[in-house]
PDB file of N, CA and C in Angstrom:
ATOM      1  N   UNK A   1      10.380 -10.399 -37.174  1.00  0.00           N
ATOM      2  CA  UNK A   1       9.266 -10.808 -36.330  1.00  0.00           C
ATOM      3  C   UNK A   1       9.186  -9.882 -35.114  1.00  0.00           C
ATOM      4  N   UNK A   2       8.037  -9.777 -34.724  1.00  0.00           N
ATOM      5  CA  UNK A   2       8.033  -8.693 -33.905  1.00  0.00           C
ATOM      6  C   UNK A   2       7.897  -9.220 -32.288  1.00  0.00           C
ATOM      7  N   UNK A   3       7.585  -8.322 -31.483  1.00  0.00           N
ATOM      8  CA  UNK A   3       7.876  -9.330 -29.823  1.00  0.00           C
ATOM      9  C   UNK A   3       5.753  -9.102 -29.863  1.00  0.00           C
ATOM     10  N   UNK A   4       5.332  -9.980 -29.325  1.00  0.00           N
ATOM     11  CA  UNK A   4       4.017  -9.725 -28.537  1.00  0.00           C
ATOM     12  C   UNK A   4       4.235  -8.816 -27.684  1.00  0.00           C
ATOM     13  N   UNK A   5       2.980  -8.494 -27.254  1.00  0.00           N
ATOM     14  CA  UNK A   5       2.891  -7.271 -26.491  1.00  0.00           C
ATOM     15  C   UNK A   5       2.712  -7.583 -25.135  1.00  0.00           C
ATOM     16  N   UNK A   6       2.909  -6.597 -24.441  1.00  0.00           N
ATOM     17  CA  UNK A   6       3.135  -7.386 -22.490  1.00  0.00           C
ATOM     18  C   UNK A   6       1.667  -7.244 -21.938  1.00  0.00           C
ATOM     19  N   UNK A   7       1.166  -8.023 -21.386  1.00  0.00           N
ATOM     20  CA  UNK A   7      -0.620  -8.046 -21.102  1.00  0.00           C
ATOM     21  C   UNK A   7      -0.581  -8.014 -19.596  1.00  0.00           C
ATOM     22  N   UNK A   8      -0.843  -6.817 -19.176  1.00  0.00           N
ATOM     23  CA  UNK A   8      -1.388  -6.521 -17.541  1.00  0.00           C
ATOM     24  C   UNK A   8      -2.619  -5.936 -17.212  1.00  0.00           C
ATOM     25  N   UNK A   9      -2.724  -6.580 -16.506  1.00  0.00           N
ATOM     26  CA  UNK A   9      -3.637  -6.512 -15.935  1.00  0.00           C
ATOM     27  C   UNK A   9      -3.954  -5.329 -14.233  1.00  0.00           C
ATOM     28  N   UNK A  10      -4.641  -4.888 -13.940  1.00  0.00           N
ATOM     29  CA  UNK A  10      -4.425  -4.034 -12.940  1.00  0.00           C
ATOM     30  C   UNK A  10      -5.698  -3.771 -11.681  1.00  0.00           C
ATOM     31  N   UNK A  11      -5.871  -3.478 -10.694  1.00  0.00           N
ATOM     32  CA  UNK A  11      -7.185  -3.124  -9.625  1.00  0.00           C
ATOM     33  C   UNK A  11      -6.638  -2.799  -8.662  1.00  0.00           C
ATOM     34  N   UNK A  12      -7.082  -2.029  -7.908  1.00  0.00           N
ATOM     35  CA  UNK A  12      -7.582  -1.252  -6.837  1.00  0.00           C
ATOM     36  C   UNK A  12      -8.412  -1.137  -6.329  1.00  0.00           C
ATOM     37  N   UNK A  13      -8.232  -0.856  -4.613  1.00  0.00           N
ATOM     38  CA  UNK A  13      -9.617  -0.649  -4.107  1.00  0.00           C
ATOM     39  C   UNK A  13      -9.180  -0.462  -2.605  1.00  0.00           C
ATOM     40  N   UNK A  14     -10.598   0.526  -1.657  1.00  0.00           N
ATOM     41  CA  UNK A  14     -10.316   1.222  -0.966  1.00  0.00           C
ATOM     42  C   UNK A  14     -11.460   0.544  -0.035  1.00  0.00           C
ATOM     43  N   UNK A  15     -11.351   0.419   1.316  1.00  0.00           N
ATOM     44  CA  UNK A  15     -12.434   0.270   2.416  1.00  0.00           C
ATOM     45  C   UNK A  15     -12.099   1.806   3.183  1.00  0.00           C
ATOM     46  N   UNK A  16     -13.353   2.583   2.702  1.00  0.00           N
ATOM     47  CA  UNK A  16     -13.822   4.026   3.188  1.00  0.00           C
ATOM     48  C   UNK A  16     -13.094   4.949   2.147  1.00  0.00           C
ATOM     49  N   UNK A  17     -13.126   6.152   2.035  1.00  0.00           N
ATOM     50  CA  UNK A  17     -12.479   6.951   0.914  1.00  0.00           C
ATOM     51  C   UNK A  17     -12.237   8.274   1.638  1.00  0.00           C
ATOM     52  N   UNK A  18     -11.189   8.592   2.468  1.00  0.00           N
ATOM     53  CA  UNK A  18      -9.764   7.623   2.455  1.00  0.00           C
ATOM     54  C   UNK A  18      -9.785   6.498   3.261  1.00  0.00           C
ATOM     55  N   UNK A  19      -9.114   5.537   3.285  1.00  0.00           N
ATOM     56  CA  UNK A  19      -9.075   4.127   4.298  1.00  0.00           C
ATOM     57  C   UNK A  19      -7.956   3.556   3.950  1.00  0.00           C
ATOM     58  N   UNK A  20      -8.029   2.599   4.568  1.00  0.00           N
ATOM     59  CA  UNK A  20      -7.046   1.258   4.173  1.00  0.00           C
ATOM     60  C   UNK A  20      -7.311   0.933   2.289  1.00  0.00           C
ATOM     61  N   UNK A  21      -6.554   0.523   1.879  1.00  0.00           N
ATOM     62  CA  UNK A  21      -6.775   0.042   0.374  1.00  0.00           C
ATOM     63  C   UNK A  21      -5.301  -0.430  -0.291  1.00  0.00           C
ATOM     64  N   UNK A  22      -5.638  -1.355  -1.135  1.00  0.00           N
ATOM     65  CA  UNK A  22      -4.233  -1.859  -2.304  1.00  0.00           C
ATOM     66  C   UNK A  22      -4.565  -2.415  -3.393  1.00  0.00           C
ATOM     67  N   UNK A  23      -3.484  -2.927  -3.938  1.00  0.00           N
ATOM     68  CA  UNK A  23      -3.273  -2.472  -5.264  1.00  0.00           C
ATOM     69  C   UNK A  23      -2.802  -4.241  -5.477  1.00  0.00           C
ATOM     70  N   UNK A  24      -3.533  -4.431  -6.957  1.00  0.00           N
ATOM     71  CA  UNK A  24      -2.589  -5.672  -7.391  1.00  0.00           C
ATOM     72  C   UNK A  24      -2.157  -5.247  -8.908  1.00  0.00           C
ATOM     73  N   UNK A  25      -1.591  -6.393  -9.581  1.00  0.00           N
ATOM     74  CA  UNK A  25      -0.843  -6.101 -11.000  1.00  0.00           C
ATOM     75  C   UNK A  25      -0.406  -7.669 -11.099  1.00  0.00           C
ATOM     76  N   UNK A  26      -0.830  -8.071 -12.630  1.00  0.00           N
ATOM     77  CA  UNK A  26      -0.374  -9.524 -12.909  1.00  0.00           C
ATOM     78  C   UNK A  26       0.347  -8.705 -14.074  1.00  0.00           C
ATOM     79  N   UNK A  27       1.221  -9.510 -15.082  1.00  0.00           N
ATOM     80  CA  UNK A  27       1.985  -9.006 -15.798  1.00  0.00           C
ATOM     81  C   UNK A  27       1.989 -10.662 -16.953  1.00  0.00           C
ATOM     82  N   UNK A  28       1.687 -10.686 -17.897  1.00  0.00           N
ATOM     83  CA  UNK A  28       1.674 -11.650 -18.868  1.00  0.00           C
ATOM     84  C   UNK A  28       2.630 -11.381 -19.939  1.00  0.00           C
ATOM     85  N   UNK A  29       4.125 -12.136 -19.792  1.00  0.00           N
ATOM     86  CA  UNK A  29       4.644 -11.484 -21.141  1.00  0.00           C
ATOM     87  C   UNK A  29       5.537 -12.664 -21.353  1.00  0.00           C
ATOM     88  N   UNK A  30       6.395 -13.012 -22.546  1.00  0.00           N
ATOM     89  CA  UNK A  30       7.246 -14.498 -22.930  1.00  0.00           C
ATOM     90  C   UNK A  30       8.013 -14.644 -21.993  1.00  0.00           C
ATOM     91  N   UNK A  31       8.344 -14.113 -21.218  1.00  0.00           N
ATOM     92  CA  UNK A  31       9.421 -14.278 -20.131  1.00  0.00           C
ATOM     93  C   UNK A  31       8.799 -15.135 -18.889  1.00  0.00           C
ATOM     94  N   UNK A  32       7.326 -14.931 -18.661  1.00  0.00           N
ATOM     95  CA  UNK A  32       6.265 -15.379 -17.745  1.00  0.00           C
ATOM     96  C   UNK A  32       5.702 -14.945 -17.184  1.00  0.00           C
ATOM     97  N   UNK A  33       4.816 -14.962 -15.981  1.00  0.00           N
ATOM     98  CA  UNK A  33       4.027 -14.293 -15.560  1.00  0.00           C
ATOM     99  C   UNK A  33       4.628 -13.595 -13.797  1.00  0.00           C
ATOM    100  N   UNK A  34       4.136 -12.476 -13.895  1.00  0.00           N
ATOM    101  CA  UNK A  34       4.516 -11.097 -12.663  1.00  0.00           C
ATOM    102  C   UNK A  34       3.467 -10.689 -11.568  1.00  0.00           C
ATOM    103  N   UNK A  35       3.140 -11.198 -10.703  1.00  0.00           N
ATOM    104  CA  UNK A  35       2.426 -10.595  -9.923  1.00  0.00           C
ATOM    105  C   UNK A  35       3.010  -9.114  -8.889  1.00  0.00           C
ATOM    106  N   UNK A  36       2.580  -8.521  -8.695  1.00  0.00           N
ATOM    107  CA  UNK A  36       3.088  -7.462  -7.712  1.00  0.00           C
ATOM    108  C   UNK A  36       1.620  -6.862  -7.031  1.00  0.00           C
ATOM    109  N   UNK A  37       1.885  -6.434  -5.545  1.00  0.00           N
ATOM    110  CA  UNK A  37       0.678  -6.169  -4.777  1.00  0.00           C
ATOM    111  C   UNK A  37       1.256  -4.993  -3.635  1.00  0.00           C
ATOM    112  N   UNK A  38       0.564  -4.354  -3.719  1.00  0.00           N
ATOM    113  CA  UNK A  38       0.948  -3.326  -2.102  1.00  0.00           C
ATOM    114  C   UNK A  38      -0.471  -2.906  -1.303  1.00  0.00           C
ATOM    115  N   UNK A  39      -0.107  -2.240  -0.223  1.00  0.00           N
ATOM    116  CA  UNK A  39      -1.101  -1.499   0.478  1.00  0.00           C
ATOM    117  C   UNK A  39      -0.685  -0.564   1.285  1.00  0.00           C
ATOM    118  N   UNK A  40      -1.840   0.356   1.732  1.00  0.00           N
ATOM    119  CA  UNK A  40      -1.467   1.712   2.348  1.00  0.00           C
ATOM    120  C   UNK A  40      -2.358   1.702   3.522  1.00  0.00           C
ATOM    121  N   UNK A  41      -2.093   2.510   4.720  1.00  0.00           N
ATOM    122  CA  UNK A  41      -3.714   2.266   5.837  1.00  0.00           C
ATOM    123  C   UNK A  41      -4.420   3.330   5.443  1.00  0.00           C
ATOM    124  N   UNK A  42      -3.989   4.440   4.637  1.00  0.00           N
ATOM    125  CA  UNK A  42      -4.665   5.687   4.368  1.00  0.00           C
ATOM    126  C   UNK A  42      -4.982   6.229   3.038  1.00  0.00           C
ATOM    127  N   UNK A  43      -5.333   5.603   2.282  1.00  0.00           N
ATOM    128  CA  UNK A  43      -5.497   6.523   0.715  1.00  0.00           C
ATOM    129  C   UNK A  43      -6.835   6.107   0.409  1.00  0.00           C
ATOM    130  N   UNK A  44      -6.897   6.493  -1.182  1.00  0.00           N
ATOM    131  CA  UNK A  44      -8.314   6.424  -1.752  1.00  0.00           C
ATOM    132  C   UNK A  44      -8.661   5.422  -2.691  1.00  0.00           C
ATOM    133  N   UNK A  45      -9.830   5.190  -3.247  1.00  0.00           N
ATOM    134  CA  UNK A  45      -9.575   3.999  -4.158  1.00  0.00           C
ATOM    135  C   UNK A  45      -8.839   4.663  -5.799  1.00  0.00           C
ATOM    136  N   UNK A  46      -8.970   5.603  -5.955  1.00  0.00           N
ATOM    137  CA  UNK A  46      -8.041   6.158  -7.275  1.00  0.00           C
ATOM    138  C   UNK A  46      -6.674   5.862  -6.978  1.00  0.00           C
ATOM    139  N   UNK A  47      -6.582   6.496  -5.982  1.00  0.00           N
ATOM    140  CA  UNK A  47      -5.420   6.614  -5.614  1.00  0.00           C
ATOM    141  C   UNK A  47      -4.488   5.523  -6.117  1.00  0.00           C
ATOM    142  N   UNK A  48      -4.988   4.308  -5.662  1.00  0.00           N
ATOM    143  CA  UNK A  48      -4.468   2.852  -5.403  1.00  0.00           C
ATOM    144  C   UNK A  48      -4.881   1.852  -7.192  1.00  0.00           C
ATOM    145  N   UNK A  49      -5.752   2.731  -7.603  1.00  0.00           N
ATOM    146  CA  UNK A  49      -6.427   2.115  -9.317  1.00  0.00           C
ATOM    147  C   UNK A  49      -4.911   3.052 -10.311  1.00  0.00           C
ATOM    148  N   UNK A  50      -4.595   4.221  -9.707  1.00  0.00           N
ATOM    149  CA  UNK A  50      -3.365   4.865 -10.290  1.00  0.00           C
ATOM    150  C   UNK A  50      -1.716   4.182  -9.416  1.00  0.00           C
ATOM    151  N   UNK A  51      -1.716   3.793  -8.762  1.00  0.00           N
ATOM    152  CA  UNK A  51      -0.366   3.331  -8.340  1.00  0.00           C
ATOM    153  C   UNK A  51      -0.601   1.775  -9.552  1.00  0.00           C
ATOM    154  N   UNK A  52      -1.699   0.928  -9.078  1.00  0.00           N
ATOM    155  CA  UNK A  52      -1.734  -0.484  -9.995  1.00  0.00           C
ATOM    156  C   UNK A  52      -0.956  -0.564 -11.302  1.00  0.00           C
ATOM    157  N   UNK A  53      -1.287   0.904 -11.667  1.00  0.00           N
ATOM    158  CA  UNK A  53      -0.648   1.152 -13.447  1.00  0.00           C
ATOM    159  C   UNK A  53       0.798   1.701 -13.084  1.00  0.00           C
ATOM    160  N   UNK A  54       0.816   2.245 -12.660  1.00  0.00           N
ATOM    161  CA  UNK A  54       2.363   2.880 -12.250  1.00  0.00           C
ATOM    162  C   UNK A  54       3.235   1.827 -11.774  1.00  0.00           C
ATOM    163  N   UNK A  55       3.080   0.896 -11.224  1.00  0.00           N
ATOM    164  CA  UNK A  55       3.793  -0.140 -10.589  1.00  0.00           C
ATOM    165  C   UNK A  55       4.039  -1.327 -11.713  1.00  0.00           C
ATOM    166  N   UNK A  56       2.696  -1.153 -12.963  1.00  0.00           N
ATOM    167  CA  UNK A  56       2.624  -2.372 -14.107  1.00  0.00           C
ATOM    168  C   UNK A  56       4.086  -1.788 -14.971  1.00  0.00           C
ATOM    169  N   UNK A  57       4.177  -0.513 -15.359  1.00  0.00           N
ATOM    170  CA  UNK A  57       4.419  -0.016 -16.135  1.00  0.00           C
ATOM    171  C   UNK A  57       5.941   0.057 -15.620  1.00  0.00           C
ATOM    172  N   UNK A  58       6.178   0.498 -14.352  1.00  0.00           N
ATOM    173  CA  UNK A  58       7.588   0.422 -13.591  1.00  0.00           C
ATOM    174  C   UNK A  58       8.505  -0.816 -14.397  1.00  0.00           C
ATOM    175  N   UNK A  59       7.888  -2.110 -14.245  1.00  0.00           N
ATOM    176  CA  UNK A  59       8.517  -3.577 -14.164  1.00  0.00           C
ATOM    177  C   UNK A  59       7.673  -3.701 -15.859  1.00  0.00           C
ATOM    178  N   UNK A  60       8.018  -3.154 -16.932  1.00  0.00           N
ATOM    179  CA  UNK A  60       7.627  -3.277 -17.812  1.00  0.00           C
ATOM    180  C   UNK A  60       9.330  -2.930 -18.770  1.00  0.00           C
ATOM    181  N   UNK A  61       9.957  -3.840 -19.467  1.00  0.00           N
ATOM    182  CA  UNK A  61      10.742  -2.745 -20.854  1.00  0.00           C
ATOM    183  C   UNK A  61      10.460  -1.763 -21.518  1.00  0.00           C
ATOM    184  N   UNK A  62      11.023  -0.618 -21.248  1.00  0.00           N
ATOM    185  CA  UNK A  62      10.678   0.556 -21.643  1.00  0.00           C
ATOM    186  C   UNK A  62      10.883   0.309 -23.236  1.00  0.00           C
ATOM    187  N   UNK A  63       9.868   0.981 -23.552  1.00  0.00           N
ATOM    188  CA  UNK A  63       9.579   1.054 -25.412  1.00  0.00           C
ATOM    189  C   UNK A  63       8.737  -0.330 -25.611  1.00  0.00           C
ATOM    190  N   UNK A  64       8.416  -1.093 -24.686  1.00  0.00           N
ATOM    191  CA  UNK A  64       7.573  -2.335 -25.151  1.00  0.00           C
ATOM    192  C   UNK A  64       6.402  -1.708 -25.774  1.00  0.00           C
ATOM    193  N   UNK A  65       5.375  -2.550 -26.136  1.00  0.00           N
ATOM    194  CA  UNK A  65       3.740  -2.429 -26.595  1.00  0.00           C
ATOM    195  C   UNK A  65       2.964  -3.044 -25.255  1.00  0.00           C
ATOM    196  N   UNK A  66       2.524  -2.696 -24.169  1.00  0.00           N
ATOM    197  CA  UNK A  66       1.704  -2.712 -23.059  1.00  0.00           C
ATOM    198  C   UNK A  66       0.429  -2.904 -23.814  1.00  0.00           C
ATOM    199  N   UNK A  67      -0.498  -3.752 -22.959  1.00  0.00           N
ATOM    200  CA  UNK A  67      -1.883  -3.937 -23.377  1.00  0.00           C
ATOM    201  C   UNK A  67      -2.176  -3.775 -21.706  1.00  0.00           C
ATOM    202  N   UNK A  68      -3.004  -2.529 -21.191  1.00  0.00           N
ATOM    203  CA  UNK A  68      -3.220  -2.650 -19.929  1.00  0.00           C
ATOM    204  C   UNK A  68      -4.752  -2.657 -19.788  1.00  0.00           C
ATOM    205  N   UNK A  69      -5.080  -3.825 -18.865  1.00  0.00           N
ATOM    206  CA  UNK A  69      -6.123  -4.199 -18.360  1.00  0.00           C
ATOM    207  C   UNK A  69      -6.833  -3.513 -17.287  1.00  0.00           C
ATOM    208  N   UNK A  70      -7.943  -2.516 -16.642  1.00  0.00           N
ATOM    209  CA  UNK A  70      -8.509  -1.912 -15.628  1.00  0.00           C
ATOM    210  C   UNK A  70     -10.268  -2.250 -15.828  1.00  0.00           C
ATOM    211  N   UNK A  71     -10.476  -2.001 -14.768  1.00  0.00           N
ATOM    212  CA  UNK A  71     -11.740  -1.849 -14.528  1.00  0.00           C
ATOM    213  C   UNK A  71     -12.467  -0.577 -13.982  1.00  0.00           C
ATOM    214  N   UNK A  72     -11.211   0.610 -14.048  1.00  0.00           N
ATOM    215  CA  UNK A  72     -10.978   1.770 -13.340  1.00  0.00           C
ATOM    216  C   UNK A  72     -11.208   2.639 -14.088  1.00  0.00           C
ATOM    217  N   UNK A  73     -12.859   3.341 -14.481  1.00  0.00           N
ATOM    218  CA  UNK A  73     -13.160   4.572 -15.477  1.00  0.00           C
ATOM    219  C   UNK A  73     -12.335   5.247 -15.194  1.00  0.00           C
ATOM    220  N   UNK A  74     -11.430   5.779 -14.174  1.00  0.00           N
ATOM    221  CA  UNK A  74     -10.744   6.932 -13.654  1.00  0.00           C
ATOM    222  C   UNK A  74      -9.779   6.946 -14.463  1.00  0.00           C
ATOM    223  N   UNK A  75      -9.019   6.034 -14.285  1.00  0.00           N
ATOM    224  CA  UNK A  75      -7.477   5.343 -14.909  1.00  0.00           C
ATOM    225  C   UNK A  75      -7.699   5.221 -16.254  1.00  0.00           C
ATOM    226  N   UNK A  76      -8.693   4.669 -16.799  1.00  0.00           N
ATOM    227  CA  UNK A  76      -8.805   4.736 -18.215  1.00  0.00           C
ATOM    228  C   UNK A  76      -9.150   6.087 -18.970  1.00  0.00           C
ATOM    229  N   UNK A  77     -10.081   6.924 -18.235  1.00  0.00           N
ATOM    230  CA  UNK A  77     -10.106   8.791 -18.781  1.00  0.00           C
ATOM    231  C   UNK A  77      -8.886   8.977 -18.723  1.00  0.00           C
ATOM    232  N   UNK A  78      -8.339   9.095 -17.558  1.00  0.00           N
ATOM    233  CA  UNK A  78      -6.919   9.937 -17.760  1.00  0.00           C
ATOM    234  C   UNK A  78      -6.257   9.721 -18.412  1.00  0.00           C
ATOM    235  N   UNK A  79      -5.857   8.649 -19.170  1.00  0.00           N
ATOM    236  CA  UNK A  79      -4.915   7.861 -20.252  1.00  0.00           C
ATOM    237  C   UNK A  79      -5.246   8.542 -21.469  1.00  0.00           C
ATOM    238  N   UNK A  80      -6.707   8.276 -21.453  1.00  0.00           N
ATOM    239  CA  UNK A  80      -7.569   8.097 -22.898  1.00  0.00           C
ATOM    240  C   UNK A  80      -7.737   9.689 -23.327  1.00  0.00           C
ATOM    241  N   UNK A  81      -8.162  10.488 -22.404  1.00  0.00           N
ATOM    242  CA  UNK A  81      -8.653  11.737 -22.548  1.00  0.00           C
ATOM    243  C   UNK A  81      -7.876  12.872 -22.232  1.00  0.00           C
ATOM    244  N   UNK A  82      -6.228  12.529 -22.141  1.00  0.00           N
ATOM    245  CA  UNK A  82      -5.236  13.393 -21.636  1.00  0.00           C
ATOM    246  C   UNK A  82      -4.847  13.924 -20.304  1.00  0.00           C
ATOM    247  N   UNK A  83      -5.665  13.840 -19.233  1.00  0.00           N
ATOM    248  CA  UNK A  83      -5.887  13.962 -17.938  1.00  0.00           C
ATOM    249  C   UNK A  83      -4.179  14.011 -17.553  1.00  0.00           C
ATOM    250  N   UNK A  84      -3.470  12.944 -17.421  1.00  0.00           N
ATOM    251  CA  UNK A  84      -2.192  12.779 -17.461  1.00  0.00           C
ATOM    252  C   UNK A  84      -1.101  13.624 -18.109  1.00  0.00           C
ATOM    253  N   UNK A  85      -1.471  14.481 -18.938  1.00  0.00           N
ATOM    254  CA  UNK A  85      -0.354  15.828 -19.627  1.00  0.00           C
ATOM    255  C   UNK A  85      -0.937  16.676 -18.641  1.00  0.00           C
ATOM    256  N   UNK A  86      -2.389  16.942 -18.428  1.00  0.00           N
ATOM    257  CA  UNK A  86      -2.622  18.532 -17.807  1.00  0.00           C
ATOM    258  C   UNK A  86      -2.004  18.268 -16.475  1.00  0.00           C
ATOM    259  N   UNK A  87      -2.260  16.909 -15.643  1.00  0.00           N
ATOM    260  CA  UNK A  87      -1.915  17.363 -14.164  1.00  0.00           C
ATOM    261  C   UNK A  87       0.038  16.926 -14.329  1.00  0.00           C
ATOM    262  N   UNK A  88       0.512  16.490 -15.350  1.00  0.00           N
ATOM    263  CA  UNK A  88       2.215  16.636 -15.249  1.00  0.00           C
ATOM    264  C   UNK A  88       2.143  18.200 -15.133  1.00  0.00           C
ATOM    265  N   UNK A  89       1.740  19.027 -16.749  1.00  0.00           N
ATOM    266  CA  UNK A  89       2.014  20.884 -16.396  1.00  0.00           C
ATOM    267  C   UNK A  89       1.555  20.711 -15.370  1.00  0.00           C
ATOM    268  N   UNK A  90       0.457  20.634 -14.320  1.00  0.00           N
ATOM    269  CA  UNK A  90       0.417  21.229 -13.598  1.00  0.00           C
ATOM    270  C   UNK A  90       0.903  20.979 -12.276  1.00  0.00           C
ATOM    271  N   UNK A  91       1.895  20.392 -12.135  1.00  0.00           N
ATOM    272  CA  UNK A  91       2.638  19.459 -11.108  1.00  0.00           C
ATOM    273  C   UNK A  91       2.129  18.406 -10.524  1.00  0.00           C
ATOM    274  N   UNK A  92       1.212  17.973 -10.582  1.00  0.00           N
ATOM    275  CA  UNK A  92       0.889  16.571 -10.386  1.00  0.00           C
ATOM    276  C   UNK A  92      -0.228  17.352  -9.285  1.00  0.00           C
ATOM    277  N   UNK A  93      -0.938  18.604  -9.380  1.00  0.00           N
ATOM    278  CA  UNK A  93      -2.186  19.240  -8.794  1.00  0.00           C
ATOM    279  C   UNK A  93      -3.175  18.765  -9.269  1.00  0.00           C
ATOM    280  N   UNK A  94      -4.143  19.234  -8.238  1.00  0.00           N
ATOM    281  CA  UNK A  94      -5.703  18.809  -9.108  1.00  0.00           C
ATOM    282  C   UNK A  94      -6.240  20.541  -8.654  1.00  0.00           C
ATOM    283  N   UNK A  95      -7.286  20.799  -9.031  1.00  0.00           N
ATOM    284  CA  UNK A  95      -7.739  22.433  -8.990  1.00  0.00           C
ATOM    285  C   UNK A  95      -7.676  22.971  -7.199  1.00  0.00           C
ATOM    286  N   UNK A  96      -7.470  22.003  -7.222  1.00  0.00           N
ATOM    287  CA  UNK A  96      -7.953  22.230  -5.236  1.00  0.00           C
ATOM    288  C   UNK A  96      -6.836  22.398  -4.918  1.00  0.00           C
ATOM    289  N   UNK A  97      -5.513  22.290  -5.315  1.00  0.00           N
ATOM    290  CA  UNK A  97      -4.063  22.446  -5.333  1.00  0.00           C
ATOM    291  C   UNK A  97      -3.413  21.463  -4.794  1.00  0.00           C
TER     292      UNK A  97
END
């Protein structure tokens, strides 16, 4: 029998771009449910839609089956469309360096 898969959920969001902004994360898995939340006085709303997943995934068993929840086109291209291999080669740059 196999384990279900861990169901998180994730959002972000920014007042001004850069501004104040944070991050939540619920976490649904047999063990029970995970909330985790932060904030920054200075970042962007990506910024904070990419920590949400990074922070789900942190407090996750490595090798599980994740089902992650966003509302974040950003977060979901980069996953979906590789975005995440080019900026690892490229040290975690964007073209602007």
């Amino acid at each position: 029998m196999s384990k279900a898969p861990i169901i998180v959920y994730t959002d972000g969001a920014c007042s001004g771009n850069p501004g104040p902004g944070g991050y939540g994360v619920v976490i649904e898995s047999a063990a029970g449910i995970q909330e985790f939340s932060g904030r920054e006085e200075r970042t962007t709303n990506q910024r904070m839609e990419m920590l949400a997943a990074v922070v789900a995934l942190e407090n996750t068993p490595e090798g599980s089956e994740v089902i992650l929840h966003s509302d974040s086109a950003y977060l979901i291209r980069a996953w979906h469309d590789g975005w995440l291999d080019k900026w690892q080669r490229n040290g975690w740059r964007n073209a602007k360096g």
